[in-house]
C-alpha atoms as a PDB file:
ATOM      1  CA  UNK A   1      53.100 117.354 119.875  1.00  0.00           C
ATOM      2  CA  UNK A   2      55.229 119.759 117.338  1.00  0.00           C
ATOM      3  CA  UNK A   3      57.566 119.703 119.631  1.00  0.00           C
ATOM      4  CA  UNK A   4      58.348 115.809 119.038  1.00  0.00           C
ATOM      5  CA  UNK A   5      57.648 116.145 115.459  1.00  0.00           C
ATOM      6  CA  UNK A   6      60.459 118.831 115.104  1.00  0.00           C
ATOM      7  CA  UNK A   7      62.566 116.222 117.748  1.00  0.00           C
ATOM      8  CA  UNK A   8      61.860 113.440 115.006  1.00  0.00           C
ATOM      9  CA  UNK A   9      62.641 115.196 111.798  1.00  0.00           C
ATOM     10  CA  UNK A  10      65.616 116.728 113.102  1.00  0.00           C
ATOM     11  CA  UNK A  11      67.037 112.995 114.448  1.00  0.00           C
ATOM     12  CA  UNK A  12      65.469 111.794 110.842  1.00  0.00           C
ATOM     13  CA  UNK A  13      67.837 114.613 109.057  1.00  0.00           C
ATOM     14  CA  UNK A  14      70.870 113.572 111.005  1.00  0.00           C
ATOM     15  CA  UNK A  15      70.749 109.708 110.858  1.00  0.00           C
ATOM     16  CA  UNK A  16      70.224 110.318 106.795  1.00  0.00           C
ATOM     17  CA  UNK A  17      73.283 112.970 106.739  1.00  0.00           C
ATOM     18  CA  UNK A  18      75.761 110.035 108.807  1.00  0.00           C
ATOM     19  CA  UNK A  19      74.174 107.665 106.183  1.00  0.00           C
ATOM     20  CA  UNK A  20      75.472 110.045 103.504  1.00  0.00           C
ATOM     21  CA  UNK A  21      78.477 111.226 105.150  1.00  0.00           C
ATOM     22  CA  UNK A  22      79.695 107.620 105.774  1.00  0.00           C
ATOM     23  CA  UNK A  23      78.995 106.312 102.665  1.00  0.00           C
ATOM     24  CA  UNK A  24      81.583 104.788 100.245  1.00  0.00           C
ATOM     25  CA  UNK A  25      83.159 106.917  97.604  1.00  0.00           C
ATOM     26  CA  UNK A  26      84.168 105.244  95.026  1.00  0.00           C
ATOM     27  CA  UNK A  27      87.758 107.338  93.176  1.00  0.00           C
ATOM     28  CA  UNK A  28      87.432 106.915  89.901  1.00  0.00           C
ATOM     29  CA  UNK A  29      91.133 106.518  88.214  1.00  0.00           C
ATOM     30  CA  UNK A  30      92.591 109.371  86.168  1.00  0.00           C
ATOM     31  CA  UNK A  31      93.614 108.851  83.159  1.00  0.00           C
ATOM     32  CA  UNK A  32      97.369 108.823  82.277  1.00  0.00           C
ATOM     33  CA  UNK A  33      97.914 109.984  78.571  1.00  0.00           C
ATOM     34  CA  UNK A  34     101.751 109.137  78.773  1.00  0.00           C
ATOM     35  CA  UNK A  35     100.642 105.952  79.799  1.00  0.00           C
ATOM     36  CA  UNK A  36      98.389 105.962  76.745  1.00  0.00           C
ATOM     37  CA  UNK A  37     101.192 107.111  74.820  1.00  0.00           C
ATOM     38  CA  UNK A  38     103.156 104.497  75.404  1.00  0.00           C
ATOM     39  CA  UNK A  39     100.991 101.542  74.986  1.00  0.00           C
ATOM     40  CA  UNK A  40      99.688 103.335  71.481  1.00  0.00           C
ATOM     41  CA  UNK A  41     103.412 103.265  70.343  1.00  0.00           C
ATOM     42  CA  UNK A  42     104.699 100.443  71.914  1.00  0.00           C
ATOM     43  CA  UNK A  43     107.708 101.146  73.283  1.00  0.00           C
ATOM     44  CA  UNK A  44     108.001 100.709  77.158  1.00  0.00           C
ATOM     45  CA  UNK A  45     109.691  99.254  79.663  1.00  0.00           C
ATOM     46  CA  UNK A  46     108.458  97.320  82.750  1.00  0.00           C
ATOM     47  CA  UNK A  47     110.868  96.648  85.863  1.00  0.00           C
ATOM     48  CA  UNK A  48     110.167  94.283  88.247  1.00  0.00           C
ATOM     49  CA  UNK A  49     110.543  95.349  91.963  1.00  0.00           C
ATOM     50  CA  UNK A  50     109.261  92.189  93.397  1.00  0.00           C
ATOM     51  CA  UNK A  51     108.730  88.548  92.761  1.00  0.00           C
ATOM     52  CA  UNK A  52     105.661  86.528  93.179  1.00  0.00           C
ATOM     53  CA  UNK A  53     107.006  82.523  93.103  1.00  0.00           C
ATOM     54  CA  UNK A  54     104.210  80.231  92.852  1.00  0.00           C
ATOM     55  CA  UNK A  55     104.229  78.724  96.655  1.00  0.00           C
ATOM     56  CA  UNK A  56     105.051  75.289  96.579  1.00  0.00           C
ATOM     57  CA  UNK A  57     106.349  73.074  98.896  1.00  0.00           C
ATOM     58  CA  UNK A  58     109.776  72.970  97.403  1.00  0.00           C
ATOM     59  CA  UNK A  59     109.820  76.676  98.178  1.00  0.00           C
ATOM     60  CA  UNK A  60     108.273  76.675 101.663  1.00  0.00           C
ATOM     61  CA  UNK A  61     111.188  74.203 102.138  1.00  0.00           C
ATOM     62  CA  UNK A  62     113.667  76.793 100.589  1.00  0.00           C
ATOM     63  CA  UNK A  63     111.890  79.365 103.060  1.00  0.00           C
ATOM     64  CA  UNK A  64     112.036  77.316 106.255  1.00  0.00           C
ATOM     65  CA  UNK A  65     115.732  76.867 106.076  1.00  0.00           C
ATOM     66  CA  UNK A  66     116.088  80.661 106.441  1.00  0.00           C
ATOM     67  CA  UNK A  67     117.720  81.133 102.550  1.00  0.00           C
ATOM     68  CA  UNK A  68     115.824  84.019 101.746  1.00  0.00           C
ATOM     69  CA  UNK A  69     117.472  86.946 102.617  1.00  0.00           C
ATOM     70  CA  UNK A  70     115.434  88.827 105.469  1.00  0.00           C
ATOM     71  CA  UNK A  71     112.767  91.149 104.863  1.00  0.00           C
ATOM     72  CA  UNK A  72     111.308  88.630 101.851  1.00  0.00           C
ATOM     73  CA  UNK A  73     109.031  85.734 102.375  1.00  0.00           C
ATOM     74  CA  UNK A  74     108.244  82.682 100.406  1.00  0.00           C
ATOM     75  CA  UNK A  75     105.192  84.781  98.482  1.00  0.00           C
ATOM     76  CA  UNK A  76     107.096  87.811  97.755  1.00  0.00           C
ATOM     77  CA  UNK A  77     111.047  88.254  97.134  1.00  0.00           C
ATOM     78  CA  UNK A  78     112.252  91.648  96.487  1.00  0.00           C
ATOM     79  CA  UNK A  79     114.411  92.287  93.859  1.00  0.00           C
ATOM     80  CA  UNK A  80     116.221  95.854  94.643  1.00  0.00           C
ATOM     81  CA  UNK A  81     119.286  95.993  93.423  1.00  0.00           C
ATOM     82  CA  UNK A  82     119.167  93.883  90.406  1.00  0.00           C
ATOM     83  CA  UNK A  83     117.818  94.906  86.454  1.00  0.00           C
ATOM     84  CA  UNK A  84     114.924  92.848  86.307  1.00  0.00           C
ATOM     85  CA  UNK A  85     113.077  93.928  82.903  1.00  0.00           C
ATOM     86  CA  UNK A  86     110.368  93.045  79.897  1.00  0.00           C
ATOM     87  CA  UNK A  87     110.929  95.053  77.169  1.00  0.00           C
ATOM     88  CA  UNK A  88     108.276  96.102  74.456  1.00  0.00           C
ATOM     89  CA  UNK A  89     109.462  97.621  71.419  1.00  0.00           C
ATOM     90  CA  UNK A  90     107.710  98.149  68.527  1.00  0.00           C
ATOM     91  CA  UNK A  91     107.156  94.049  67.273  1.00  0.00           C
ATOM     92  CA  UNK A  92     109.438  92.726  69.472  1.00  0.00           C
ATOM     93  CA  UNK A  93     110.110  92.273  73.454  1.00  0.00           C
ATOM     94  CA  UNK A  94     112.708  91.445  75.321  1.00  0.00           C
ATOM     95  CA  UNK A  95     112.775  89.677  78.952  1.00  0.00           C
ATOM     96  CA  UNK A  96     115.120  89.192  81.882  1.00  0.00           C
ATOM     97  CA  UNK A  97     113.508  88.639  84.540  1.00  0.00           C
ATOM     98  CA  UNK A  98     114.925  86.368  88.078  1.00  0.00           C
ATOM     99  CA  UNK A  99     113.137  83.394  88.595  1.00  0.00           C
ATOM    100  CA  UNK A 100     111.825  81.892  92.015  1.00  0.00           C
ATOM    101  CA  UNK A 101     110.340  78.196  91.742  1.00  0.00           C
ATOM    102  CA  UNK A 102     110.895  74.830  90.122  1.00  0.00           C
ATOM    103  CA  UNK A 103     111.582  73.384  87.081  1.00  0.00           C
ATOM    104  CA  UNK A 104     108.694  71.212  86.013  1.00  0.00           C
ATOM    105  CA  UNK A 105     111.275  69.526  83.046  1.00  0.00           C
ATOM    106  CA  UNK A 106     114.513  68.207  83.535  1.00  0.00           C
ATOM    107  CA  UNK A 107     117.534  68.349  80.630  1.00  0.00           C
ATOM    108  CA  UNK A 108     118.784  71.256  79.533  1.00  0.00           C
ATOM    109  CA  UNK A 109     115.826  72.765  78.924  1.00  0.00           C
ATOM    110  CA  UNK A 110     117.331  76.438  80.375  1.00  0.00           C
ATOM    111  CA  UNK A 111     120.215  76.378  78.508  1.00  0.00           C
ATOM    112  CA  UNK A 112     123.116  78.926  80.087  1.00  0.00           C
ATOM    113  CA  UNK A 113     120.404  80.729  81.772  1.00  0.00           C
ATOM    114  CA  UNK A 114     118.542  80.371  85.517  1.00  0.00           C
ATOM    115  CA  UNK A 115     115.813  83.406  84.989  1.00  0.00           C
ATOM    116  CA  UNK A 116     113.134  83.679  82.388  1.00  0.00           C
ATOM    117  CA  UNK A 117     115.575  85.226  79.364  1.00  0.00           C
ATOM    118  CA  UNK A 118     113.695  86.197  75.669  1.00  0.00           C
ATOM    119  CA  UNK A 119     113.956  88.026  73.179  1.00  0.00           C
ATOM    120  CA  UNK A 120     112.284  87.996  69.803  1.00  0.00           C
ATOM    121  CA  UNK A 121     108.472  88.719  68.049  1.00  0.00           C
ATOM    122  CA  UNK A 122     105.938  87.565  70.248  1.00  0.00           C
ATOM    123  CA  UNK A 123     102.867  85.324  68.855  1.00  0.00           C
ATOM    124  CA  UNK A 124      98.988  86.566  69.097  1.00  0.00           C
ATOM    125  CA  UNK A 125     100.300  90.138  71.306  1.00  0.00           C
ATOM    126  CA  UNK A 126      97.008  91.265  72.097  1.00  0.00           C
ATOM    127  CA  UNK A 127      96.577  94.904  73.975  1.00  0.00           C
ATOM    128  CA  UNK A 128      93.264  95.828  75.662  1.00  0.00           C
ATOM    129  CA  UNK A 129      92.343  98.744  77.662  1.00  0.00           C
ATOM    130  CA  UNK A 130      89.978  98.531  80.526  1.00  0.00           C
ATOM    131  CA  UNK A 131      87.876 101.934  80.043  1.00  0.00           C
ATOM    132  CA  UNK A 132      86.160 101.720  83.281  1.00  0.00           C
ATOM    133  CA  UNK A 133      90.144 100.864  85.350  1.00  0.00           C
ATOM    134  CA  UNK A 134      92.246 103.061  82.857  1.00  0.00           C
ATOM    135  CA  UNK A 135      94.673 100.458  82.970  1.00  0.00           C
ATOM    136  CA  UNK A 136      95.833  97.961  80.057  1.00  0.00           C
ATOM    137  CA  UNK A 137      95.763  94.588  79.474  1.00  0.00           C
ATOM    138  CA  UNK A 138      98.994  92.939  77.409  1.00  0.00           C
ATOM    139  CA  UNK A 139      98.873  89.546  76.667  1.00  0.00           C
ATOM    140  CA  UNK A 140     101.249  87.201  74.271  1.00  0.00           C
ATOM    141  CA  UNK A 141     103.309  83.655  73.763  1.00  0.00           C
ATOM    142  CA  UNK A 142     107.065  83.895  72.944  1.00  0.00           C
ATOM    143  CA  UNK A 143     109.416  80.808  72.681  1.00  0.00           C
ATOM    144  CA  UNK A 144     113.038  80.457  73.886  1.00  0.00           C
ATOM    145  CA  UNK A 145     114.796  77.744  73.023  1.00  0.00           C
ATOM    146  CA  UNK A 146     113.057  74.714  73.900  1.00  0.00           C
ATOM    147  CA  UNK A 147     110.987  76.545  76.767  1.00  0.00           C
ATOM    148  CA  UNK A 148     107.494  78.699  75.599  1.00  0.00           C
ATOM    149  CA  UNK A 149     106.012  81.486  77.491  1.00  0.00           C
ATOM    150  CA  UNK A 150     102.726  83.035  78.006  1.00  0.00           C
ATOM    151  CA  UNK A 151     103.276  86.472  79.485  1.00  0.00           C
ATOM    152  CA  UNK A 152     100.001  88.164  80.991  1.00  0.00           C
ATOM    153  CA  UNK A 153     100.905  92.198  81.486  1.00  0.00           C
ATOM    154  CA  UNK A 154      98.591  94.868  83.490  1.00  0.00           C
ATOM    155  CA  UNK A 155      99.377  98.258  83.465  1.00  0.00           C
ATOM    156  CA  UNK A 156      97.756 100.953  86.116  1.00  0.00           C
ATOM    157  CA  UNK A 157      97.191 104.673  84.992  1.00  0.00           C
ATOM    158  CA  UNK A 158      99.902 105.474  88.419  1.00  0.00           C
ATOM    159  CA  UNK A 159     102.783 103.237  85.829  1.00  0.00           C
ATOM    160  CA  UNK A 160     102.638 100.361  88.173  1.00  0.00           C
ATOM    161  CA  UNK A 161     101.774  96.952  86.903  1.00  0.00           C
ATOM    162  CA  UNK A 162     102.413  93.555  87.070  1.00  0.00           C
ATOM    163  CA  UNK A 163     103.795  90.523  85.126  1.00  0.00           C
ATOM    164  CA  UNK A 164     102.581  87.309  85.060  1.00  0.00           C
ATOM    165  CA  UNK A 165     104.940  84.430  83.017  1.00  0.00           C
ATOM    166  CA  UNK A 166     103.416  80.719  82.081  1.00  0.00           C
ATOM    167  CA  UNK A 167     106.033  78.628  81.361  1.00  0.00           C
ATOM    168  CA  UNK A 168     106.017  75.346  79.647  1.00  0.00           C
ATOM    169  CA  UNK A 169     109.000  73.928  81.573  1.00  0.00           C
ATOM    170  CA  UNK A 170     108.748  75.806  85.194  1.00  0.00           C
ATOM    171  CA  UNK A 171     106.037  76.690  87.562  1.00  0.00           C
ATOM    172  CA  UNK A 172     104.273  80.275  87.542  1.00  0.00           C
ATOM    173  CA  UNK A 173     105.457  83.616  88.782  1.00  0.00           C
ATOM    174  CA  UNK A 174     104.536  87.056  88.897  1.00  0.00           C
ATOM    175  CA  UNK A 175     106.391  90.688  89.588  1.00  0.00           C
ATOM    176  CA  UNK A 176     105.441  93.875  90.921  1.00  0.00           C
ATOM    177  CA  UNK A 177     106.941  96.940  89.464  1.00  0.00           C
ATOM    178  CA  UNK A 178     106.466  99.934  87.583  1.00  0.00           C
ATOM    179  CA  UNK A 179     106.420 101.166  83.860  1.00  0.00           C
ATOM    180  CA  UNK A 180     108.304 103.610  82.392  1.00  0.00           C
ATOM    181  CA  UNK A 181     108.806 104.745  78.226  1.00  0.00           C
ATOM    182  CA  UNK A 182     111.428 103.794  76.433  1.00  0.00           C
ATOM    183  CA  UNK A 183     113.450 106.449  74.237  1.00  0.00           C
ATOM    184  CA  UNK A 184     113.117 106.614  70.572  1.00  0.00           C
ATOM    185  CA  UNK A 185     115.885 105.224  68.732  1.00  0.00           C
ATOM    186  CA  UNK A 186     117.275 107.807  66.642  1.00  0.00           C
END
């Protein structure tokens, strides 16, 4: 009778050490005090690595007649090779980014120019930091021309992030890239 007692506390003790073993840890992200740094000031630079096109069918058209270069897919484009930027500096930001999708507008809404291009002082900027993620939250409305823009900005404590632009005249796209600071102008 001790004998099976000892038999079931011992197979008790090593079913609740697998539970423990195997359970989920959760990393929680380290914070980045350049990255703090850099939001605090305002001066940084994202560049895009990839682009996110909204999938439409226009696209999946695009896609299906094998235009995109190999390696990319109608979801994601890479963008190696090119300067794709947003700017933040100080009270202003500055954009050129490549643009993927379709124009929801006709006329001459783009002007000379094919990507998402601004430059200027952004309306209601807003910056946020989620304390829990480490990572920020930049949000604000800028007009070009004719064409407005709501650009949605997350930055990780690692400098990678993402951009998300609204347009008033186009469909939506994001980019995938990372963050770096921007010198001080002397």
């Amino acid at each position: 009778m001790y004998r099976k007692r000892l038999q079931s506390i011992v197979c008790g003790l090593a079913i609740g050490l697998t539970l423990i073993g195997c359970s989920s840890s959760k990393k929680a992200p380290m914070a980045n005090a350049d990255l703090d740094t850099m939001v605090q000031k305002e001066r940084f630079e994202f560049n895009a690595r990839t682009a996110r096109p909204m999938v439409t069918n226009a696209i999946s058209q695009i896609a299906q007649s094998g235009l995109l270069a190999p390696g990319n897919s109608v979801g994601r484009i890479d963008l190696g090779g090119t300067a794709n930027f947003l700017k933040i500096a100080g009270d202003s930001v500055s954009a050129n980014l490549a643009y993927y999708g379709e124009r929801q507008l006709g006329g001459g809404a783009y002007g000379n120019n094919t990507g998402i291009v601004f430059e200027g002082v952004p309306q209601d900027m807003e910056i946020t930091k989620d304390e829990k993620k480490e990572r920020y939250n930049i949000n604000f409305s800028i007009k070009e021309d004719m064409e407005w823009y709501n650009v949605y900005v997350q930055i990780n404590p690692n400098l990678s992030g993402t951009v998300d632009v609204v347009s008033s005249h186009r469909t939506r796209i994001g980019y995938t890239g990372t963050v770096n600071a921007l010198q001080e102008e002397e």
